[in-house]
N, C-alpha and C. Protein backbone atom coordinates (compact mmCIF):
# COMPACT_ATOMS: atom_id res chain seq x y z
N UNK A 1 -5.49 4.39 -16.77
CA UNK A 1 -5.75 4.74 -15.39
C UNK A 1 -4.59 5.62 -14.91
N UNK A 2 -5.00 6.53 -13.63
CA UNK A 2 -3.76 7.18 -13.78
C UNK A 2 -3.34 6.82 -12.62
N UNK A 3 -1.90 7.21 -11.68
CA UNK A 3 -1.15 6.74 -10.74
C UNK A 3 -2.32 6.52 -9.21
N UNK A 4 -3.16 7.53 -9.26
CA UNK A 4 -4.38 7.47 -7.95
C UNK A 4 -5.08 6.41 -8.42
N UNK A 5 -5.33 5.94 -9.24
CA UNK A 5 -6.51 5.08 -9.59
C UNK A 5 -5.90 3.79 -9.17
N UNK A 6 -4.23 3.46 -10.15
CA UNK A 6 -3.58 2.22 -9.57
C UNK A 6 -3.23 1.95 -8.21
N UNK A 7 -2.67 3.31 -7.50
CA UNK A 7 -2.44 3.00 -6.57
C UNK A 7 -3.48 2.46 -5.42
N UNK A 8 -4.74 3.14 -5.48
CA UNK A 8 -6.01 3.08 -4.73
C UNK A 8 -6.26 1.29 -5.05
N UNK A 9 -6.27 0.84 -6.64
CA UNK A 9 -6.31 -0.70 -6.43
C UNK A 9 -5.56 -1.59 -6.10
N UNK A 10 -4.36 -0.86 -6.18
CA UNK A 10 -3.02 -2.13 -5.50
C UNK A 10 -3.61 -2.05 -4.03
N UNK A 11 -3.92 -1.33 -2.92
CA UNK A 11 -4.38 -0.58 -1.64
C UNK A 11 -5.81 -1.83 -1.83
N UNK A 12 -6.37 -1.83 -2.65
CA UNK A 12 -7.80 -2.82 -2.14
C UNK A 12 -7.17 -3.83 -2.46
N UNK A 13 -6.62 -4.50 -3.25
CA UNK A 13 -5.83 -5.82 -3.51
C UNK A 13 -5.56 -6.02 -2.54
N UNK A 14 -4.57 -5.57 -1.71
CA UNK A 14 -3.10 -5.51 -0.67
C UNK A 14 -4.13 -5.51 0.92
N UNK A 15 -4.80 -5.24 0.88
CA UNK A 15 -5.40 -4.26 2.35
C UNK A 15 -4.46 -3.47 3.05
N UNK A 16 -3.72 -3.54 4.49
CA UNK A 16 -2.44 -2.90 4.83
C UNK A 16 -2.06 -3.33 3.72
N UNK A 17 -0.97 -2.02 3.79
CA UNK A 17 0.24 -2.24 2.58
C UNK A 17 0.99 -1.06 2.97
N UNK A 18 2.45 -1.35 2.83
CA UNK A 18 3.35 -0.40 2.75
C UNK A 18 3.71 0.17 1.39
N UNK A 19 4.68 0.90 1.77
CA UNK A 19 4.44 1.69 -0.10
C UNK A 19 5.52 0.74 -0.88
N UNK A 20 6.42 0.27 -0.17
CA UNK A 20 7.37 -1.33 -0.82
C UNK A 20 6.63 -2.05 -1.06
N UNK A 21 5.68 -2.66 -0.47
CA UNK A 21 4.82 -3.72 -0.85
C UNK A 21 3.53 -3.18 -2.04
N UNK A 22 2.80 -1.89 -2.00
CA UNK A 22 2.01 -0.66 -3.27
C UNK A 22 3.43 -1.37 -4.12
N UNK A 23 4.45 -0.74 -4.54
CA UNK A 23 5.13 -0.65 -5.76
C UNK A 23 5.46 -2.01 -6.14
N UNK A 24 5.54 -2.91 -5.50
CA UNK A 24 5.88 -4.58 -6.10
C UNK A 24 5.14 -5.22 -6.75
N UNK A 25 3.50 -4.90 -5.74
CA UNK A 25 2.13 -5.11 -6.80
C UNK A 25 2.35 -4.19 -8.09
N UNK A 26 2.34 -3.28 -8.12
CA UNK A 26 2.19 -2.28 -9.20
C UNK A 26 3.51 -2.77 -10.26
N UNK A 27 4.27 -3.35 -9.74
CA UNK A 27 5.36 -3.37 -10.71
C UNK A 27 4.93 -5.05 -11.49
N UNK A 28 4.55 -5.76 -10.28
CA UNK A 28 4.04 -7.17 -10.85
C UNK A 28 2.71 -7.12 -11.67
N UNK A 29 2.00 -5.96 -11.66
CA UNK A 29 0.96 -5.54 -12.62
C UNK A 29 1.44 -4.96 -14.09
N UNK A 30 2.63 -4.33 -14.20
CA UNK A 30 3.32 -4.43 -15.42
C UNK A 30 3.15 -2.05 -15.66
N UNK A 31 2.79 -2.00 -14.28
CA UNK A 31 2.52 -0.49 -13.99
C UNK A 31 3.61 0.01 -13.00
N UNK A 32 4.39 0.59 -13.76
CA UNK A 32 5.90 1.08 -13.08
C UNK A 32 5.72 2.75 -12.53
N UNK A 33 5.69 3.13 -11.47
CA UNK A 33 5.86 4.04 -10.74
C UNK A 33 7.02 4.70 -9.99
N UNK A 34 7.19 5.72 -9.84
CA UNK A 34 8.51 6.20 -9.08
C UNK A 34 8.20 6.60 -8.16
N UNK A 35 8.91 6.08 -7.03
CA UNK A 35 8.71 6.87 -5.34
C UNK A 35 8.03 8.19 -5.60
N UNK A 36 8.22 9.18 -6.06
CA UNK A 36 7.50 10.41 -5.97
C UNK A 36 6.22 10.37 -6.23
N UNK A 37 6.10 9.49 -7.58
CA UNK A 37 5.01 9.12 -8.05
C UNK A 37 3.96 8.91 -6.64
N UNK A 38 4.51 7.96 -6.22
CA UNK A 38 3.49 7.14 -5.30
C UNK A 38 3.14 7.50 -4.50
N UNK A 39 4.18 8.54 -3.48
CA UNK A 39 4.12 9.36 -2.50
C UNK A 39 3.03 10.77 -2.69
N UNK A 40 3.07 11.01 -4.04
CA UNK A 40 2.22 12.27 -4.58
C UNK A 40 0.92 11.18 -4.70
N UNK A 41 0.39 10.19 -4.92
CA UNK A 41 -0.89 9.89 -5.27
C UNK A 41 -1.43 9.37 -3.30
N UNK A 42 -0.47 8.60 -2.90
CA UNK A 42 -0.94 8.41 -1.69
C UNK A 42 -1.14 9.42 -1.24
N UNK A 43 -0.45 10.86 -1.24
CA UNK A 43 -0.64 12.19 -0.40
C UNK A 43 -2.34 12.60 -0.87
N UNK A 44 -2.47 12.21 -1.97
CA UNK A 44 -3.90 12.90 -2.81
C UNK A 44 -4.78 11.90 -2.29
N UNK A 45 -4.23 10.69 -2.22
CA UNK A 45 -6.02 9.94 -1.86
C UNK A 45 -6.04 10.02 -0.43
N UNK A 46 -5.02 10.45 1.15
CA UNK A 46 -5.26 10.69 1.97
C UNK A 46 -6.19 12.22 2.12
N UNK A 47 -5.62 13.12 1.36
CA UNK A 47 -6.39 13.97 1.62
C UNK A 47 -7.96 14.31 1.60
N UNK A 48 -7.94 13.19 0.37
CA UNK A 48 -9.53 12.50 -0.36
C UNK A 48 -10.35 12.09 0.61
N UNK A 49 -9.39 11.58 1.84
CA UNK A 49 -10.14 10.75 2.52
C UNK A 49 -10.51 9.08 1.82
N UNK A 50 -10.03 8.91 1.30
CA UNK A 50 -9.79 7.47 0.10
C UNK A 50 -9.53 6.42 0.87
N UNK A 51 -8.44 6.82 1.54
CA UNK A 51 -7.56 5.56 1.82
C UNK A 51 -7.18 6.36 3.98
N UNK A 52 -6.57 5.29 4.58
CA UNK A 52 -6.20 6.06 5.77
C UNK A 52 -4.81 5.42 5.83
N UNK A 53 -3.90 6.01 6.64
CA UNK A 53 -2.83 5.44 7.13
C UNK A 53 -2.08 5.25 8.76
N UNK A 54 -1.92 4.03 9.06
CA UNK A 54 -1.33 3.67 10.70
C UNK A 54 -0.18 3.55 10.53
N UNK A 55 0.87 4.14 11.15
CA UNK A 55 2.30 4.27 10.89
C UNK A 55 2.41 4.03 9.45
N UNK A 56 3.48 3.04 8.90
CA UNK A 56 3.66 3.06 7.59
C UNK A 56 2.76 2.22 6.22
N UNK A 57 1.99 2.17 6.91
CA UNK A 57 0.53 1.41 6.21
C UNK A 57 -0.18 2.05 6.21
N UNK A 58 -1.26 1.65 4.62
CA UNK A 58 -1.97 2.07 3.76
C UNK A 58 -3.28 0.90 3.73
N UNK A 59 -4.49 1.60 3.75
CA UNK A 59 -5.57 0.74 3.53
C UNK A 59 -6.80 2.02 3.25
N UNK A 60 -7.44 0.93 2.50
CA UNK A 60 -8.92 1.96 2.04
C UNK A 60 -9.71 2.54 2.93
N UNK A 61 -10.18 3.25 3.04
CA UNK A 61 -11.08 4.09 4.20
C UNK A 61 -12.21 3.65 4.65
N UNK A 62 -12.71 3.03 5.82
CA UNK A 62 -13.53 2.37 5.63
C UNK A 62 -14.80 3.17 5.83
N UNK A 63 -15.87 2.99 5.09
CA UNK A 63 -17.29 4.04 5.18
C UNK A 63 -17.68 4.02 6.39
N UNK A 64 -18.07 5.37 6.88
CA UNK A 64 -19.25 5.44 7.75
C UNK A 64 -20.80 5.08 7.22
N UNK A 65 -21.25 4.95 7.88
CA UNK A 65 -23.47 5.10 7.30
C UNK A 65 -23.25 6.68 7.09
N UNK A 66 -23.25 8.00 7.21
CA UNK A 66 -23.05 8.78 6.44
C UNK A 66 -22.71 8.56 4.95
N UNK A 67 -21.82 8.26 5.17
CA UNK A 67 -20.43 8.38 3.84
C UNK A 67 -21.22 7.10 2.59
N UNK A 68 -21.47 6.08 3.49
CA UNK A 68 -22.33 5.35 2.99
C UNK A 68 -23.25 5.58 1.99
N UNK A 69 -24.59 6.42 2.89
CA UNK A 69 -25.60 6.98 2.47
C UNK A 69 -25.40 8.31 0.98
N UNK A 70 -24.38 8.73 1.62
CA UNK A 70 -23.73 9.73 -0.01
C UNK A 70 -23.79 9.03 -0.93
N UNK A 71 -22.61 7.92 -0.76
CA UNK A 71 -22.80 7.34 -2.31
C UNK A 71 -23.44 6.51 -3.02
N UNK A 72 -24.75 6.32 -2.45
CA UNK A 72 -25.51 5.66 -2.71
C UNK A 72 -26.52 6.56 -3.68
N UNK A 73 -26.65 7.85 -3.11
CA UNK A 73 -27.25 8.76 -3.18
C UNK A 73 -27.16 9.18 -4.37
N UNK A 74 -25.48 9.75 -4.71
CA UNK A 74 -24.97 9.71 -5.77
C UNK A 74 -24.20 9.46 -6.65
N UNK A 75 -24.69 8.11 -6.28
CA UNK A 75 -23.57 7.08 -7.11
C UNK A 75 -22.54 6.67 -7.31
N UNK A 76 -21.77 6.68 -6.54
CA UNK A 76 -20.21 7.06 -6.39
C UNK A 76 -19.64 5.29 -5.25
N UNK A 77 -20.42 4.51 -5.48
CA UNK A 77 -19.70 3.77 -4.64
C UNK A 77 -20.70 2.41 -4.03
């Protein structure tokens, strides 16, 4: 898996999560990351629209019925 994939599941594990609390899971998962690391995959799944963030917390994005209806559509979720 690569650093977006772990990080996105430490993020559903965790719900809020700060990126101290992302790397402790990830490190207690035996998946070692470096600040840049993490900062570059959180930057990619915000842009994704993946995940959202409130001040320094991280949580999965939650669907609209649009967004919904997509991936149902095509499979994705």
């Amino acid at each position: 898996m690569d650093a977006k994939g772990w990080v996105r599941r430490a993020i559903e594990r965790l719900g809020w999560a700060t990126e101290r609390e992302i790397l402790r899971y990830l490190d207690e998962a035996g998946e070692e990351l470096s600040r840049k690391e993490l900062k570059d995959a959180l930057a990619a799944l915000l842009a994704e629209g993946a995940i959202e963030q409130k001040g320094e917390l991280f949580r999965i994005q939650k669907k609209t019925g649009a967004r919904e209806a997509f991936d149902r559509l095509f499979g994705e979720g």
